[in-house]
C-alpha atoms as a PDB file:
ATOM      1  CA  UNK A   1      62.612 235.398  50.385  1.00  0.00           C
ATOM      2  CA  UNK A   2      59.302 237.492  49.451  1.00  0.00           C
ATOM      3  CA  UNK A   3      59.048 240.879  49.758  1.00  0.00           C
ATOM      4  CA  UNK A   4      58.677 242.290  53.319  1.00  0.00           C
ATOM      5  CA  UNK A   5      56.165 245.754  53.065  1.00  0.00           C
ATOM      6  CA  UNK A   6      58.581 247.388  55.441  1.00  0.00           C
ATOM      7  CA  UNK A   7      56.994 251.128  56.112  1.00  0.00           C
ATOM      8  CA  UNK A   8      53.843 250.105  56.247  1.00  0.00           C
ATOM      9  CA  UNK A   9      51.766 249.846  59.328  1.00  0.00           C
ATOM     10  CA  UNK A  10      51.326 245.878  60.167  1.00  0.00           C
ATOM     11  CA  UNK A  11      47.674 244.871  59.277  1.00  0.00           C
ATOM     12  CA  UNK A  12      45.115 245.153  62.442  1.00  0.00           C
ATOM     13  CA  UNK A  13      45.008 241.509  62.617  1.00  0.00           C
ATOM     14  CA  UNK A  14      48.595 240.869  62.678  1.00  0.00           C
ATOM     15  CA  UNK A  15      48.834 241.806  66.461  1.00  0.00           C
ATOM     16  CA  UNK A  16      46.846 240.414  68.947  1.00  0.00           C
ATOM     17  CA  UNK A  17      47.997 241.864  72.310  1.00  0.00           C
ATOM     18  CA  UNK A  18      45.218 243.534  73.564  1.00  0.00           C
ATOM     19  CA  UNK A  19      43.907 246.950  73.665  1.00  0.00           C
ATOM     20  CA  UNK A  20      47.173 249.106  74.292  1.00  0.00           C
ATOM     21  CA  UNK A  21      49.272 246.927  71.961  1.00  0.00           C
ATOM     22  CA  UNK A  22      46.720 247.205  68.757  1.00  0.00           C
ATOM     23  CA  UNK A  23      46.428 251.306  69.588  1.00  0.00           C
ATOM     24  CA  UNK A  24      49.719 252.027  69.472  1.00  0.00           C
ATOM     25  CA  UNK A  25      50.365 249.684  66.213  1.00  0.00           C
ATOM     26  CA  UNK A  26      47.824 252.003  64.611  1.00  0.00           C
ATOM     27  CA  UNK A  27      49.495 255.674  65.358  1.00  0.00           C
ATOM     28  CA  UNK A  28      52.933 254.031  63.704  1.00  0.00           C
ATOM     29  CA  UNK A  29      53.660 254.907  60.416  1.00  0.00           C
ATOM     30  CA  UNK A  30      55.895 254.447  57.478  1.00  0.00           C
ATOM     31  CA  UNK A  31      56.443 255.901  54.001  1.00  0.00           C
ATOM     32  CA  UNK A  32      55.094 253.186  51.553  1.00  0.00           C
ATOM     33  CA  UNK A  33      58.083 251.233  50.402  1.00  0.00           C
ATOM     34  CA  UNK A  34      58.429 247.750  49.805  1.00  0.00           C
ATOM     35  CA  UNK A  35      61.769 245.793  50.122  1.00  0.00           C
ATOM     36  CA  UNK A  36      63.566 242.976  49.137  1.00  0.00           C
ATOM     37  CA  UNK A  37      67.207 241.612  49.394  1.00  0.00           C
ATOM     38  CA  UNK A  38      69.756 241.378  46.814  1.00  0.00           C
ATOM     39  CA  UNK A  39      72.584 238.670  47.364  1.00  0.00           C
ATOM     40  CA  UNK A  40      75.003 240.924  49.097  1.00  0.00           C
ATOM     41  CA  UNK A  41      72.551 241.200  51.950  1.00  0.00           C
ATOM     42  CA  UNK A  42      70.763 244.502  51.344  1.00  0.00           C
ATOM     43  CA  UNK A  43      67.535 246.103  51.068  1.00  0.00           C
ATOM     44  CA  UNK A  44      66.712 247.083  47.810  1.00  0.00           C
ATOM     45  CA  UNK A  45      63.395 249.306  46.931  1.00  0.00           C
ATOM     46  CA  UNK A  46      61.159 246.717  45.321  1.00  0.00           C
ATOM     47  CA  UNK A  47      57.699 248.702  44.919  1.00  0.00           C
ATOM     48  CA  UNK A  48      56.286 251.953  46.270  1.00  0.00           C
ATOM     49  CA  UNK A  49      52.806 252.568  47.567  1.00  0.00           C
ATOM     50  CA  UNK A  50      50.656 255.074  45.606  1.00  0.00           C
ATOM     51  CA  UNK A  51      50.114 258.242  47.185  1.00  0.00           C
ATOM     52  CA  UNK A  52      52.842 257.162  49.786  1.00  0.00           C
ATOM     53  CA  UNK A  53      55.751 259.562  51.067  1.00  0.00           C
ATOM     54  CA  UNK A  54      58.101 257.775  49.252  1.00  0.00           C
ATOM     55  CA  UNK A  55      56.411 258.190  45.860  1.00  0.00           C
ATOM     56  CA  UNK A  56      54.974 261.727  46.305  1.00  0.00           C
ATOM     57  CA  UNK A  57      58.470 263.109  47.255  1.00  0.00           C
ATOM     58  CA  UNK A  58      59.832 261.423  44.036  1.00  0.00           C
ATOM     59  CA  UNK A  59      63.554 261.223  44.973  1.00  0.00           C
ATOM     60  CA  UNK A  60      63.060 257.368  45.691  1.00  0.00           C
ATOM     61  CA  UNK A  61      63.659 254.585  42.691  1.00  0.00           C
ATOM     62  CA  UNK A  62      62.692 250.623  42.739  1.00  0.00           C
ATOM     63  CA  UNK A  63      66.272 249.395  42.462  1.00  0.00           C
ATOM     64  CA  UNK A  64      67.203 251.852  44.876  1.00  0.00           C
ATOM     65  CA  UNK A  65      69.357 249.513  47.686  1.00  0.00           C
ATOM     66  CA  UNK A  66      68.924 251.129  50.748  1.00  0.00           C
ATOM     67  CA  UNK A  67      72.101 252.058  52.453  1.00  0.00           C
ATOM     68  CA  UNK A  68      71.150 253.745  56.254  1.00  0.00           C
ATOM     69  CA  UNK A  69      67.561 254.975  58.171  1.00  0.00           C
ATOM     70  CA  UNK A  70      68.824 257.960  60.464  1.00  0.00           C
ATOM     71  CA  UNK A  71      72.533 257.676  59.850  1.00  0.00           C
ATOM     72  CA  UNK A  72      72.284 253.643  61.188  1.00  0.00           C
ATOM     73  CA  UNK A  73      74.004 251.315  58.740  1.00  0.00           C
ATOM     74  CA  UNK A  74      71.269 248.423  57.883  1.00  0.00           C
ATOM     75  CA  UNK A  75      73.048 246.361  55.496  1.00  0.00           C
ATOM     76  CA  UNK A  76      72.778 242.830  56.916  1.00  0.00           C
ATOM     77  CA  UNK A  77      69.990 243.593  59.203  1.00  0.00           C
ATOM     78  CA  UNK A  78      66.920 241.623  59.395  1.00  0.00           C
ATOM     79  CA  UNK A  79      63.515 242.939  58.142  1.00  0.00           C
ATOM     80  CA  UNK A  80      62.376 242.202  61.959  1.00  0.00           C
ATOM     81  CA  UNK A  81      65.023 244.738  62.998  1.00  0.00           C
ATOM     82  CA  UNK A  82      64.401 247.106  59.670  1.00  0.00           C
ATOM     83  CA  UNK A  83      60.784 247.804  60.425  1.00  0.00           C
ATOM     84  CA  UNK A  84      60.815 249.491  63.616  1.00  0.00           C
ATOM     85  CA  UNK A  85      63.571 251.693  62.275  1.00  0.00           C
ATOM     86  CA  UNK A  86      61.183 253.027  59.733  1.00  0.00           C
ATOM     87  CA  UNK A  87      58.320 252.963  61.212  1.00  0.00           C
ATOM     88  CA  UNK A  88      57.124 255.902  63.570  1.00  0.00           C
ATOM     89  CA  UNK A  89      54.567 258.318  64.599  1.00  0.00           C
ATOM     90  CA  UNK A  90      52.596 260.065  62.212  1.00  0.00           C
ATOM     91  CA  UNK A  91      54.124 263.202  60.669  1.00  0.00           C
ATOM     92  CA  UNK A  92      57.223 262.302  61.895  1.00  0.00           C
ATOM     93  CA  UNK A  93      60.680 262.469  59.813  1.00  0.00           C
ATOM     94  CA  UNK A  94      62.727 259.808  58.952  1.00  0.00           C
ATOM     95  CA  UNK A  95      66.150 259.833  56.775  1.00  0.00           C
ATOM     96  CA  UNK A  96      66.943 257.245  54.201  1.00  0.00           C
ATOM     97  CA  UNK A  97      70.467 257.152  52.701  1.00  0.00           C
ATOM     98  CA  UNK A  98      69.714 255.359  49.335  1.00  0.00           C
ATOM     99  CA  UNK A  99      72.103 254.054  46.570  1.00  0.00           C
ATOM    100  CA  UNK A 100      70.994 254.044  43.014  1.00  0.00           C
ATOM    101  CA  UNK A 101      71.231 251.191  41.345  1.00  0.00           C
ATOM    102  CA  UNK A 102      74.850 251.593  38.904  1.00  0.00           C
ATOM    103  CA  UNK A 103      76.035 253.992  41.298  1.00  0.00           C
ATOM    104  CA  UNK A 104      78.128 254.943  43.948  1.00  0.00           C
ATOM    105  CA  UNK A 105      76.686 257.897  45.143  1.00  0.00           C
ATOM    106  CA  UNK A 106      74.552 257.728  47.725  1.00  0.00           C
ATOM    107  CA  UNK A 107      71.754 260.219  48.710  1.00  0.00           C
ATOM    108  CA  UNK A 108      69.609 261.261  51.734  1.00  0.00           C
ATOM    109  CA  UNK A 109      66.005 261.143  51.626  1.00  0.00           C
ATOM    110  CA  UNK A 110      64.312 262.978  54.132  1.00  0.00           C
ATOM    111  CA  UNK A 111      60.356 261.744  54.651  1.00  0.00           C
ATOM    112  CA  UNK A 112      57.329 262.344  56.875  1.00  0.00           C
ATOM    113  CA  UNK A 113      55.824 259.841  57.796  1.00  0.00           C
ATOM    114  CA  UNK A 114      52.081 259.105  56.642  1.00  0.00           C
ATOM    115  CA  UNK A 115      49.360 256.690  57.187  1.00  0.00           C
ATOM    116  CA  UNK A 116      50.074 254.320  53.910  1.00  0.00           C
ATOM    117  CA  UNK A 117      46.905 252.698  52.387  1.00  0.00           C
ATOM    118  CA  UNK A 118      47.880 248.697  51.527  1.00  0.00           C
END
């Protein structure tokens, strides 16, 4: 499929649920990366955003396939079930375990989460 923008906040738009539901989609954040899937069923870094916390910590790579969020295992989770794992207040921390691509290492990214300009 196309590339979900998972870690960014959903356009205003997107939700219409009234007043309560549209505030609290604004105050959650993510850290500018864009997914996709490779064959095996994971999410592999596909883009990130300018400016975002992903890009200005530069410790993440596109090709990256991302391995955990917080210590949970995501591999063959949906993007419906990826994006609220990422996604959180402002200034908030969130840990990605990430794989580089050719490797078996895997490392922890630790990000705060910002507002992330589409």
């Amino acid at each position: 499929g196309a590339p979900a923008p998972v870690g960014q906040a959903p356009e205003a738009g997107d939700a219409n649920q009234g007043h309560a539901g549209a505030a609290a989609a604004d105050m959650m954040c993510g850290v500018g990366i864009t997914f996709g899937r490779d064959k095996k069923g994971f999410f592999v870094v596909k883009a990130l955003a300018p400016n975002g916390p992903a890009a200005l910590a530069n410790l993440i790579l596109v090709h990256d396939t991302l391995v955990a969020v917080d210590g949970r295992n995501v591999k063959g989770s949906r993007y419906d079930e990826l994006t609220p794992m990422i996604l959180g207040p402002e200034g908030s921390l969130v840990v990605l375990s990430l794989r580089r691509a050719g490797s078996t290492q895997v490392v922890d990214v630790h990000l705060r989460r910002a507002r992330v300009g589409i």
